[in-house]
C-alpha atoms as a PDB file:
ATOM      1  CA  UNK A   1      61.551 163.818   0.480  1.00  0.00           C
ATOM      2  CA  UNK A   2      59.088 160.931   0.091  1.00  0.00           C
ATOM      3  CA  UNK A   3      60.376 158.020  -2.050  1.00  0.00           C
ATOM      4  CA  UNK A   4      57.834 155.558  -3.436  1.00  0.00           C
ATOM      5  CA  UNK A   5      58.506 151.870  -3.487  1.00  0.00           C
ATOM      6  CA  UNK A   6      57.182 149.106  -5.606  1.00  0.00           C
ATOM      7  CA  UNK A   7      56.960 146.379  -3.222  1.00  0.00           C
ATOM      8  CA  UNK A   8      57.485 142.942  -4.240  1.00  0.00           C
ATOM      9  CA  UNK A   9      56.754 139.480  -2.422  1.00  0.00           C
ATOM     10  CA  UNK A  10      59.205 138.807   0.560  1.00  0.00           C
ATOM     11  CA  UNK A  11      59.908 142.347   1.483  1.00  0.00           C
ATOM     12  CA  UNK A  12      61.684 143.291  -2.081  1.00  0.00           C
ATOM     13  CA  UNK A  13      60.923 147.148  -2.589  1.00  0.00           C
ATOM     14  CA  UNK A  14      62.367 149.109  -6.311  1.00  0.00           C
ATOM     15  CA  UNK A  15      61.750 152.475  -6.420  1.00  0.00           C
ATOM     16  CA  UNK A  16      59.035 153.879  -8.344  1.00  0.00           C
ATOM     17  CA  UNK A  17      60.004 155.359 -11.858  1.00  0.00           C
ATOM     18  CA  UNK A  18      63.869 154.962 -11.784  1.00  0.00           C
ATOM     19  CA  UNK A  19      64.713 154.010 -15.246  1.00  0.00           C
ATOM     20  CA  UNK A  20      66.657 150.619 -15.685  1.00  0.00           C
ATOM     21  CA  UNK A  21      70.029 150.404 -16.227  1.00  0.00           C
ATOM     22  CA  UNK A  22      70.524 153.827 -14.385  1.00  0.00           C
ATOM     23  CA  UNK A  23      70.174 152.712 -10.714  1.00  0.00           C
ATOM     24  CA  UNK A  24      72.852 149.981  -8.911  1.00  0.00           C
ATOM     25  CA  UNK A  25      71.172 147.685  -7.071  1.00  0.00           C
ATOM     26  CA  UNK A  26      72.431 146.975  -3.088  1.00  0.00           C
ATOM     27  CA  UNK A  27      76.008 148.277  -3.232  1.00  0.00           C
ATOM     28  CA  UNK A  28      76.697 145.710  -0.279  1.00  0.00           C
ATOM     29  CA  UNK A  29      76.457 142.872  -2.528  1.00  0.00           C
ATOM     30  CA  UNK A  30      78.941 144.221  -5.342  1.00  0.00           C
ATOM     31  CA  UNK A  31      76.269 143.719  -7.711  1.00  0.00           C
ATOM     32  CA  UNK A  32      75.963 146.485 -11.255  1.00  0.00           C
ATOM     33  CA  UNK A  33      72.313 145.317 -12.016  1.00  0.00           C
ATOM     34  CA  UNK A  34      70.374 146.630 -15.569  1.00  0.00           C
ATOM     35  CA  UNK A  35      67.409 145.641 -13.386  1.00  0.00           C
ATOM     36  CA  UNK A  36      67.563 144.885  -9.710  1.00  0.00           C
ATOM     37  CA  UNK A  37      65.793 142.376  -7.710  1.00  0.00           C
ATOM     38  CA  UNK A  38      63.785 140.278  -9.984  1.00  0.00           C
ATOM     39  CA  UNK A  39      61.871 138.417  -8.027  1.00  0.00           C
ATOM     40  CA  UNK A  40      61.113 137.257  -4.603  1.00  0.00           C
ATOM     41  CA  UNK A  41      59.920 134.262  -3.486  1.00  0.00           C
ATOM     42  CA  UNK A  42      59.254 131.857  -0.729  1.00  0.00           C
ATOM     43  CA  UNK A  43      59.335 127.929  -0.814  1.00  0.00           C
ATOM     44  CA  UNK A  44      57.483 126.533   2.366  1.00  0.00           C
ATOM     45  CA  UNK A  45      57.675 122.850   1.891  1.00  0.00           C
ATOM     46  CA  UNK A  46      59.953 120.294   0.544  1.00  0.00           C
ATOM     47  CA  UNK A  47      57.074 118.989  -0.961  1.00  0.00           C
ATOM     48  CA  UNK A  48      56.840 121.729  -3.143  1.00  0.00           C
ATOM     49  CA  UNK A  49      60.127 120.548  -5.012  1.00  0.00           C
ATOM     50  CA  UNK A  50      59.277 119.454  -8.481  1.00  0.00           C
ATOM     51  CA  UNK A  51      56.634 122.464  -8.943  1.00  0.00           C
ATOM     52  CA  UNK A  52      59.395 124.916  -7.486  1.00  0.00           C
ATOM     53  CA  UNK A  53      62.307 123.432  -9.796  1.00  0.00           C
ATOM     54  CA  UNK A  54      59.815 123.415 -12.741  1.00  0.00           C
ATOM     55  CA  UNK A  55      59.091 127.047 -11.949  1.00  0.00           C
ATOM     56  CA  UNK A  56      62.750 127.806 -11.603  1.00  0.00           C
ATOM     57  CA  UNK A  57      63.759 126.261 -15.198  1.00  0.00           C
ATOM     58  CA  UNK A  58      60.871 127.417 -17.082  1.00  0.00           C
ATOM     59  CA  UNK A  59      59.844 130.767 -16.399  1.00  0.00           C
ATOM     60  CA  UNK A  60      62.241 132.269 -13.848  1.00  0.00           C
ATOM     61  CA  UNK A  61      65.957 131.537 -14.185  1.00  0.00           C
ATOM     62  CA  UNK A  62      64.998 132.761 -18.457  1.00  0.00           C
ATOM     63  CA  UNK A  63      64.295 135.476 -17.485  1.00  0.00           C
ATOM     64  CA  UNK A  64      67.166 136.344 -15.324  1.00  0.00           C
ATOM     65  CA  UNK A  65      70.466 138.692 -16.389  1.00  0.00           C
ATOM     66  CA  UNK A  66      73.927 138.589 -14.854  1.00  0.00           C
ATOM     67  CA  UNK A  67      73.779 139.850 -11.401  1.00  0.00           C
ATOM     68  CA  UNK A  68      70.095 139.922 -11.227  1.00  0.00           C
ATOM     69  CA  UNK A  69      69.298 139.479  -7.229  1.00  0.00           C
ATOM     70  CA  UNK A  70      66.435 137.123  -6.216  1.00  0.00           C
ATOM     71  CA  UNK A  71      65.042 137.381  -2.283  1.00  0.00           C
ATOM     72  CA  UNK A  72      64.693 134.592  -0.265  1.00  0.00           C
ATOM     73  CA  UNK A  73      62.806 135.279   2.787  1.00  0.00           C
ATOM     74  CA  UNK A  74      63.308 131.971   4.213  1.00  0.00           C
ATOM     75  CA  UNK A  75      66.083 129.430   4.089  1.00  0.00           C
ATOM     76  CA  UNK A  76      63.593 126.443   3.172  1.00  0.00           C
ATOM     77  CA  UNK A  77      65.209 126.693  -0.144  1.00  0.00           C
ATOM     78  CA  UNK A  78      68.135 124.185   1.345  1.00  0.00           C
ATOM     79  CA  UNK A  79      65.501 121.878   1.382  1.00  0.00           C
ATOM     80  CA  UNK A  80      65.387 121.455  -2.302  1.00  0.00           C
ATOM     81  CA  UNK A  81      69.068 120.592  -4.087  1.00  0.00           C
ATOM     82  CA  UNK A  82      69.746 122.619  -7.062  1.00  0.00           C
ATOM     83  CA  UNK A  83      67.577 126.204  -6.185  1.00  0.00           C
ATOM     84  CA  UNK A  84      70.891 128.076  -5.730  1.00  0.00           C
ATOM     85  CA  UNK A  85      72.841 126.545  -8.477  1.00  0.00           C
ATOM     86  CA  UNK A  86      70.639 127.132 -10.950  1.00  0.00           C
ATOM     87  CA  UNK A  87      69.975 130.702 -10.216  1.00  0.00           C
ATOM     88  CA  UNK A  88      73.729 131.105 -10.126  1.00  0.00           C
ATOM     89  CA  UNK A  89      74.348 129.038 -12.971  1.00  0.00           C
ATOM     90  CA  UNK A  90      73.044 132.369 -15.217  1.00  0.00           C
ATOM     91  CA  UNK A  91      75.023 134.477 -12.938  1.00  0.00           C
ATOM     92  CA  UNK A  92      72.312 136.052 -10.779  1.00  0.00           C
ATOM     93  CA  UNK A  93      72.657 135.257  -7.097  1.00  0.00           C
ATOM     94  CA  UNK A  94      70.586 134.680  -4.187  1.00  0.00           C
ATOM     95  CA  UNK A  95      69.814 136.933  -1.156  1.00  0.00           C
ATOM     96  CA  UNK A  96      68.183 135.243   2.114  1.00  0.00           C
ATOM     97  CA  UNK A  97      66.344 137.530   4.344  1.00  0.00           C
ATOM     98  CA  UNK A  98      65.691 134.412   7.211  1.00  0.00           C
ATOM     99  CA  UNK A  99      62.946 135.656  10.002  1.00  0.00           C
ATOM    100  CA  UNK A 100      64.137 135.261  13.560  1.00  0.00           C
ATOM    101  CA  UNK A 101      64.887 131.173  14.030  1.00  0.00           C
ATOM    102  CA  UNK A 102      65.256 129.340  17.671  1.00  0.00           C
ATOM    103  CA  UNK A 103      66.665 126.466  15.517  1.00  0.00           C
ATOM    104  CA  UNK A 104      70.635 127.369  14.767  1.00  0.00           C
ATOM    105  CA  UNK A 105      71.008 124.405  12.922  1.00  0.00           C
ATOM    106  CA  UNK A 106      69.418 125.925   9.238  1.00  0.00           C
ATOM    107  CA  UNK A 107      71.636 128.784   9.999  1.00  0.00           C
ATOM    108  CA  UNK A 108      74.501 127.026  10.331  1.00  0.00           C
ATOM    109  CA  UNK A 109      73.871 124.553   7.253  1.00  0.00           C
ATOM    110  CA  UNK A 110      72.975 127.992   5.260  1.00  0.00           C
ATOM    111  CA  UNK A 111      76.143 130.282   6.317  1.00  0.00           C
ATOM    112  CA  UNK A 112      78.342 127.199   5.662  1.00  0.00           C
ATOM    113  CA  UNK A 113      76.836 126.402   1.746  1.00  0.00           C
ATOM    114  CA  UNK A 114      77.010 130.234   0.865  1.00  0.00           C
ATOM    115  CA  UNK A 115      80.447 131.053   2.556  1.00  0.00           C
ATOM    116  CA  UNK A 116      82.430 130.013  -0.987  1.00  0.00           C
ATOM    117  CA  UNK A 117      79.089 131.193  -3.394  1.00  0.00           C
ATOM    118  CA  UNK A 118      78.078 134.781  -5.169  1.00  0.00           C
ATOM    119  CA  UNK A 119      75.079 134.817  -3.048  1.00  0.00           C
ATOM    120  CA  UNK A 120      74.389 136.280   0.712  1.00  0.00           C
ATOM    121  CA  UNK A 121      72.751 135.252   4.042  1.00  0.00           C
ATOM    122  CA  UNK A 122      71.451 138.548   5.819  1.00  0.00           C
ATOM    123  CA  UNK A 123      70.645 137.938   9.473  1.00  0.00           C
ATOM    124  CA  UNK A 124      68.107 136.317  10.940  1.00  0.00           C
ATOM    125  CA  UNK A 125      66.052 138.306  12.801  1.00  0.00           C
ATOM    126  CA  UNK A 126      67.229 141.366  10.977  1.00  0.00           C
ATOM    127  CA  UNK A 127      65.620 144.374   9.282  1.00  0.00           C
ATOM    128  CA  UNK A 128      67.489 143.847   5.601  1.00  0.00           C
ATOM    129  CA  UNK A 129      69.441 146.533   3.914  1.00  0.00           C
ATOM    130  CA  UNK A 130      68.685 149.265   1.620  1.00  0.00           C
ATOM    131  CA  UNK A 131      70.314 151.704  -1.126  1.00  0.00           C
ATOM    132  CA  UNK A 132      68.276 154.500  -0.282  1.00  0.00           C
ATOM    133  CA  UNK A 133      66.441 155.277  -3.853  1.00  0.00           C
ATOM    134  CA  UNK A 134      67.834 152.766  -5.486  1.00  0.00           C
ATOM    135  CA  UNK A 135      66.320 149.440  -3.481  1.00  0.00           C
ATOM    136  CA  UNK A 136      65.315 147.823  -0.610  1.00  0.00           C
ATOM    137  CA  UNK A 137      65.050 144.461   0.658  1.00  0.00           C
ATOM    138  CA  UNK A 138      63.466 144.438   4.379  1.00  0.00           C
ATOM    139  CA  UNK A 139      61.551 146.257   5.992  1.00  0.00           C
ATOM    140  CA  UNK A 140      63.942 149.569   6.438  1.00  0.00           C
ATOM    141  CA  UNK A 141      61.499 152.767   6.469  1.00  0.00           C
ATOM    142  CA  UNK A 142      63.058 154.425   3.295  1.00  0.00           C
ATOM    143  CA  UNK A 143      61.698 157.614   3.984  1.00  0.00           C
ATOM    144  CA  UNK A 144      64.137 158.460   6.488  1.00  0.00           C
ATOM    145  CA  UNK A 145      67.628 157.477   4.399  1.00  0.00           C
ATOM    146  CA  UNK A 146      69.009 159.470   1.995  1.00  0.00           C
ATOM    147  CA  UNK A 147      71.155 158.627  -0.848  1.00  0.00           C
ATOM    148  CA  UNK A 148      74.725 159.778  -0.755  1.00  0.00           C
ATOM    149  CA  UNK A 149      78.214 158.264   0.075  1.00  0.00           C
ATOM    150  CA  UNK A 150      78.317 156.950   4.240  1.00  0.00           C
ATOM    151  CA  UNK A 151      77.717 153.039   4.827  1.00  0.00           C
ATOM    152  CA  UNK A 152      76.283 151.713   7.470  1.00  0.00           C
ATOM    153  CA  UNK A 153      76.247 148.230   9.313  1.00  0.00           C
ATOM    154  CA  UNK A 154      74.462 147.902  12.389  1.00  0.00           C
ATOM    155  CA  UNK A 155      73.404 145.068  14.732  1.00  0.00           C
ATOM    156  CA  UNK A 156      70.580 147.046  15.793  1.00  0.00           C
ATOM    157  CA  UNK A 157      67.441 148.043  13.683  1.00  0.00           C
ATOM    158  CA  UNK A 158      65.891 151.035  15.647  1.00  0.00           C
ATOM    159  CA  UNK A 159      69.315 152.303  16.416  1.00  0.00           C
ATOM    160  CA  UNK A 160      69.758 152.103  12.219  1.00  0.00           C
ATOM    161  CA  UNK A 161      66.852 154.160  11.564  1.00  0.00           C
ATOM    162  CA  UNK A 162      67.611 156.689  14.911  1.00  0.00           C
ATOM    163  CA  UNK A 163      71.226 157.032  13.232  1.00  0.00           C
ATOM    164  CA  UNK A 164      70.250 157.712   9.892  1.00  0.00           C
ATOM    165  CA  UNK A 165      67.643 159.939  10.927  1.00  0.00           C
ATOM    166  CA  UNK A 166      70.135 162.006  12.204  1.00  0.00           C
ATOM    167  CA  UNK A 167      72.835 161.745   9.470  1.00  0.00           C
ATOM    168  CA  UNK A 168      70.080 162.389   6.943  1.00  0.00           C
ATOM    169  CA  UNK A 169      68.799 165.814   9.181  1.00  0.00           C
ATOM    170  CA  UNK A 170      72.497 166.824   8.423  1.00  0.00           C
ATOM    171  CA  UNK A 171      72.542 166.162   5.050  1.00  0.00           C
ATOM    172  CA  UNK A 172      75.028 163.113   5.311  1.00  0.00           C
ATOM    173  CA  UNK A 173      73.322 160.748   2.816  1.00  0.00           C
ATOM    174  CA  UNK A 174      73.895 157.435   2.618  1.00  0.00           C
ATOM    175  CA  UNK A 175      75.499 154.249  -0.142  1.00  0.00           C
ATOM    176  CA  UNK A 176      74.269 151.484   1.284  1.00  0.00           C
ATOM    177  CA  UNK A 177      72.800 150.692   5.134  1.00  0.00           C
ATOM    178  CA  UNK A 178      72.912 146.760   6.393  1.00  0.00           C
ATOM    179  CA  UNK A 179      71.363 146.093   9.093  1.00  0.00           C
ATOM    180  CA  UNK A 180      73.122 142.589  10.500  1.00  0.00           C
ATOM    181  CA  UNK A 181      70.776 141.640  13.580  1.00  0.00           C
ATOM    182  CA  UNK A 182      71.456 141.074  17.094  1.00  0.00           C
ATOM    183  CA  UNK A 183      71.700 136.987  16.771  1.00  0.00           C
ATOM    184  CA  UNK A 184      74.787 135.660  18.035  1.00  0.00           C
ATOM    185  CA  UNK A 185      75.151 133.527  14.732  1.00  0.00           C
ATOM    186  CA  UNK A 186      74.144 135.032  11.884  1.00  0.00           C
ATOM    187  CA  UNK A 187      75.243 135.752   8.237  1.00  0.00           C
ATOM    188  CA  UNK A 188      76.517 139.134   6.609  1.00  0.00           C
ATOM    189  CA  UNK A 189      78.450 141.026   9.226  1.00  0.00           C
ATOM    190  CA  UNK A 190      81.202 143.627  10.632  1.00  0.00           C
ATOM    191  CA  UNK A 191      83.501 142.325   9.038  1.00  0.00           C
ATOM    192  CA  UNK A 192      82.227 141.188   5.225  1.00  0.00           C
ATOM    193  CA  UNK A 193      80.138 144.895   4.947  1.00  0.00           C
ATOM    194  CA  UNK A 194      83.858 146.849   6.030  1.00  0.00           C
ATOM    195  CA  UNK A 195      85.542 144.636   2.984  1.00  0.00           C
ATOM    196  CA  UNK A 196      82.896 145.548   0.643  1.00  0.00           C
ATOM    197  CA  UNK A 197      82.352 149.478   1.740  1.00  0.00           C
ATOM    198  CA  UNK A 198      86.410 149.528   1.645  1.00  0.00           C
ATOM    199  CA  UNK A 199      86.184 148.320  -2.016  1.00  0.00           C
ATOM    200  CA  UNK A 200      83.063 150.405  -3.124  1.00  0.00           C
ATOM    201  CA  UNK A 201      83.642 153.944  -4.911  1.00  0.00           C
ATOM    202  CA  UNK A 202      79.914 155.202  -3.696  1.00  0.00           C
ATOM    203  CA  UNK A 203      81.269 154.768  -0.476  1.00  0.00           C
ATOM    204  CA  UNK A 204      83.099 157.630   1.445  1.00  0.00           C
ATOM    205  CA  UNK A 205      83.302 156.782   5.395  1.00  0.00           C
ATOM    206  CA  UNK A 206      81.298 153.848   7.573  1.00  0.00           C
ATOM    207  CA  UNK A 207      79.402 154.043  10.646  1.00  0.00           C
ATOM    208  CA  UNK A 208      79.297 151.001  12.695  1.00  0.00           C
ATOM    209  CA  UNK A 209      76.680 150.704  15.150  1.00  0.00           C
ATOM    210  CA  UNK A 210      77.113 147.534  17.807  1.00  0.00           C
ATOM    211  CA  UNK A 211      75.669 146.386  21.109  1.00  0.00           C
ATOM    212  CA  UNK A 212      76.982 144.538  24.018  1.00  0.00           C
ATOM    213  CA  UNK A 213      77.659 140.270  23.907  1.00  0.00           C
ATOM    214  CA  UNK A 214      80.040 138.713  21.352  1.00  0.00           C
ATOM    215  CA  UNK A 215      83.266 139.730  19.520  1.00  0.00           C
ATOM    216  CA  UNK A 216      82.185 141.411  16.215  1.00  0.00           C
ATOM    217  CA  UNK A 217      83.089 144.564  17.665  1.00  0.00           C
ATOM    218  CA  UNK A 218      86.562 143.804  18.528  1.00  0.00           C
ATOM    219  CA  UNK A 219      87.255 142.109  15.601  1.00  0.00           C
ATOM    220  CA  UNK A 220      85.649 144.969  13.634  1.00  0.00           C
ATOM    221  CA  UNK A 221      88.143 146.889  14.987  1.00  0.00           C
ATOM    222  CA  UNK A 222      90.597 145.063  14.300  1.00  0.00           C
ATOM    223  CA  UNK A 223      89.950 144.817  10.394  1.00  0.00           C
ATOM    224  CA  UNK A 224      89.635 148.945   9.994  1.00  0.00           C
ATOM    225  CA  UNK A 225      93.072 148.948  12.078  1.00  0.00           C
ATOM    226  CA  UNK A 226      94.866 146.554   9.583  1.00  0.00           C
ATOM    227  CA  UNK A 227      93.078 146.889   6.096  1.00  0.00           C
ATOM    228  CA  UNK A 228      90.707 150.084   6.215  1.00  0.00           C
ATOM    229  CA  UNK A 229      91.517 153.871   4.760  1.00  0.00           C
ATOM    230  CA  UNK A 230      88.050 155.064   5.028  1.00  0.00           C
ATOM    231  CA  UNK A 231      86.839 157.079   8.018  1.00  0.00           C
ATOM    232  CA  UNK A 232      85.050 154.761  10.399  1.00  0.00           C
ATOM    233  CA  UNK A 233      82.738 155.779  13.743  1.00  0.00           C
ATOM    234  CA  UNK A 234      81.049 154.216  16.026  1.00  0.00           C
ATOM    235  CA  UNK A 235      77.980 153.758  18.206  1.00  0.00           C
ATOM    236  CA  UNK A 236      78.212 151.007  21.095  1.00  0.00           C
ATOM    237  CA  UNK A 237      74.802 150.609  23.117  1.00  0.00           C
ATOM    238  CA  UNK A 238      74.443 148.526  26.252  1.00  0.00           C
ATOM    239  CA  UNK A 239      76.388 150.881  29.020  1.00  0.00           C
ATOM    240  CA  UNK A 240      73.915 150.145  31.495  1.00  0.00           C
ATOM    241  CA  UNK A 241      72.968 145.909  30.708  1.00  0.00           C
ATOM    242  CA  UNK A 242      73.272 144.491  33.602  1.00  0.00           C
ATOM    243  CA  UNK A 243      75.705 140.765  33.541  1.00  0.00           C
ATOM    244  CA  UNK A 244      73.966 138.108  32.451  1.00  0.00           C
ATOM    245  CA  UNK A 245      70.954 139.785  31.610  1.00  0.00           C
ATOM    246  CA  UNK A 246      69.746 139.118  28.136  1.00  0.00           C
ATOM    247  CA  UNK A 247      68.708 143.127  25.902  1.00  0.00           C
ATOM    248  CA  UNK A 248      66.063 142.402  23.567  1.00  0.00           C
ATOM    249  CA  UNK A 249      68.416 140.665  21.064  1.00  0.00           C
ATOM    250  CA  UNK A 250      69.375 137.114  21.466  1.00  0.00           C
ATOM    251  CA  UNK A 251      73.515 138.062  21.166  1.00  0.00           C
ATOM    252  CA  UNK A 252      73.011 140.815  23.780  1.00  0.00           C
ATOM    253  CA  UNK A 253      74.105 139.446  26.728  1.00  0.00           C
ATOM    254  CA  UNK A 254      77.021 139.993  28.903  1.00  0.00           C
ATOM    255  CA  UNK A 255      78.999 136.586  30.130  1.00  0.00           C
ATOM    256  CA  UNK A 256      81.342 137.657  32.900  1.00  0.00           C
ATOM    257  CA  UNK A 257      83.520 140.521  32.171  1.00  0.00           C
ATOM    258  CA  UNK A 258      83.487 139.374  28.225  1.00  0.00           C
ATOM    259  CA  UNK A 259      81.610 141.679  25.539  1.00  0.00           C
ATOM    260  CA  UNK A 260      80.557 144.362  28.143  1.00  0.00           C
ATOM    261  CA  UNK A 261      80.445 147.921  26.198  1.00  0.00           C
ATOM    262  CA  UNK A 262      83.189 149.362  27.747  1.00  0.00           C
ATOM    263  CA  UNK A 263      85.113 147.148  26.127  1.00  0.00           C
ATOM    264  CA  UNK A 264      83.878 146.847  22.921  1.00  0.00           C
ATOM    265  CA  UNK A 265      84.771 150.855  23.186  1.00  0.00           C
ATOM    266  CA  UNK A 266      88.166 150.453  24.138  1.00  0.00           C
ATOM    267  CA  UNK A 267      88.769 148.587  21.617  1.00  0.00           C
ATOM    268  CA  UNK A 268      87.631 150.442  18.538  1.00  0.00           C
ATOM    269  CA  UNK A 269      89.023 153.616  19.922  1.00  0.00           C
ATOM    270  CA  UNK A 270      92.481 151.273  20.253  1.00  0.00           C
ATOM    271  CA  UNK A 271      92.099 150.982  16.244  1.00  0.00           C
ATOM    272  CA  UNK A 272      91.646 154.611  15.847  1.00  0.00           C
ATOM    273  CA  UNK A 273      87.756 154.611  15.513  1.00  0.00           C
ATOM    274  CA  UNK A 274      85.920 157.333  17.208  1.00  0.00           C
ATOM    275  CA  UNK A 275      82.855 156.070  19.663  1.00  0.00           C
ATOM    276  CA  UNK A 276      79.881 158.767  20.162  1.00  0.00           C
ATOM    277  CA  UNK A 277      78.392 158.749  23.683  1.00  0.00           C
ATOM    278  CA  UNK A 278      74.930 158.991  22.020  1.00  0.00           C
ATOM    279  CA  UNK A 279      73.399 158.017  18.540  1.00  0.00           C
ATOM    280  CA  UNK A 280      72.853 162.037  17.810  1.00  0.00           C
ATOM    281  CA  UNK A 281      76.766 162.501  18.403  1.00  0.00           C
ATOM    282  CA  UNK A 282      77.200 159.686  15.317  1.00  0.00           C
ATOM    283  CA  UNK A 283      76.954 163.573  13.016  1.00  0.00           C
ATOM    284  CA  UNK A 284      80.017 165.516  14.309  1.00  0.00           C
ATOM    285  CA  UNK A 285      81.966 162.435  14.458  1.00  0.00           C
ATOM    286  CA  UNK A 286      81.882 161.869  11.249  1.00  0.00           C
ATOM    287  CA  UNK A 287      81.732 165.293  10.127  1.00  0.00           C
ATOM    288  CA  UNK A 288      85.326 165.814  12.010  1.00  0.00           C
ATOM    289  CA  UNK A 289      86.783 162.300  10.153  1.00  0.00           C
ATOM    290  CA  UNK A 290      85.551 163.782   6.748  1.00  0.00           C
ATOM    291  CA  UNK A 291      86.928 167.020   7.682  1.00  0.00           C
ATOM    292  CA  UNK A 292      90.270 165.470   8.557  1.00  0.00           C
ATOM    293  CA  UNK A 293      90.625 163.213   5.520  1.00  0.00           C
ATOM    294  CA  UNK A 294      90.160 166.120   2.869  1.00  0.00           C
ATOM    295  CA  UNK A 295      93.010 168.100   4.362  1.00  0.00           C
ATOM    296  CA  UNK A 296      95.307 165.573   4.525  1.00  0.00           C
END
């Protein structure tokens, strides 16, 4: 079924002809919006600061409702003191969609200032996430998801859409998908989306899709060992990277013998988590963990 989107600046997308206060907007933040995303908007120099702050205190932040989301597409915003506090002050929050950045240093500053906040860094260099129906904020192709009850967090974005694809042929809708990106430092990950899907009544079972380089996979598996009930499966590509060879993404890269697939493998089946051999097998996986956990 075709789904029509009302596209906003910076990538914010609310369906066509959903009626507010009927829809919840990106289960993945924990936010029950009347309205959804707001506004989006983009601040590209610090010069900008009195007109933006004016902006912010006289037409936007009136307008704005408890958990209200307003998009980001850049993190220029931590040039100008105050743009996240006031949108929080009136209890909306702030969601940064940051393009792909050879400078760490913003990401860093960014992860650090929103670690203890209400609002969320997604990526860089990462396709966004999407309720499918509800809202999107990326560039996810929504005619391929579904709505219905699996998450999904994935450092990869074709493998997102190839996965869904496939989970939406079989009729396995979907709550909310995240897609992460494959930057070794970024913001909303494993381990903050596996939290939130735990918590989150839409939310039936999780499919986690990683690559090779890093930890998050091991520590992913970790957290659904010690603190998840819901089904979890997995898809790990990167059998056949080559050592030290970067794979498209800046975190995939195998050092050594350290965050090869194999391992990554080993340890989510260790925790119990079932790893398909291709992104098609993702659909029996979780049919069989669904299966299993309604006749228990």
């Amino acid at each position: 079924m075709t789904r029509r989107y009302a596209r906003g600046v910076g990538g914010a997308r609310i369906a066509e002809g959903t009626p507010q206060g009927h829809w919840k907007i990106l289960t993945i933040l924990g936010a029950m919006s009347t309205r959804g995303i707001l506004a989006a908007m983009t601040i590209e120099e610090a010069t900008d600061r009195d007109i933006f702050l004016t902006y912010l205190d006289q037409v936007l932040c009136p307008k704005l409702r408890p958990d209200d989301v307003v998009v980001m597409d850049n993190l220029s915003a931590h040039k100008v003191k105050g743009v996240r506090e006031r949108i929080e002050a009136v209890g909306a929050r702030l969601l940064y969609l940051p393009p792909y950045s050879p400078d760490l240093n913003p990401i860093e500053k960014a992860w650090a200032k929103l670690k203890n906040s209400s609002s969320r860094l997604i990526g860089p260099n990462c396709p966004g996430l999407i309720t499918p129906a509800r809202c999107s904020a990326g560039i996810m192709p929504a005619d391929v998801f579904l709505p219905g009850h699996t998450g999904l967090i994935s450092r990869s974005g074709t493998l997102t859409y190839e996965v869904v694809y496939e989970l939406t042929r079989a009729g396995l809708g979907q709550s909310t998908c995240v897609g992460m990106g494959g930057d070794p430092l970024h913001g909303l990950g494993f381990l903050e989306c596996l939290e939130l899907y735990e918590a989150d009544a839409e939310t039936e079972a999780v499919v986690l899709i990683g690559e090779i380089g890093g930890d998050d996979e091991e520590r992913a598996a970790a957290f659904v060992r010690d603190h998840m009930t819901k089904p979890v499966v997995a898809y790990i590509a990167g059998f056949s990277a080559p050592p030290g060879k970067r794979m498209g993404h800046a975190g995939a890269i195998v050092e050594g013998s350290s965050g090869t697939a194999a391992e990554k493998k080993a340890a989510l089946e260790a925790a119990g988590i079932p790893v398909a051999a291709a992104p098609a097998d993702v659909v029996p996986l979780l049919r069989q963990r669904l299966e299993g956990r309604r006749t228990e």
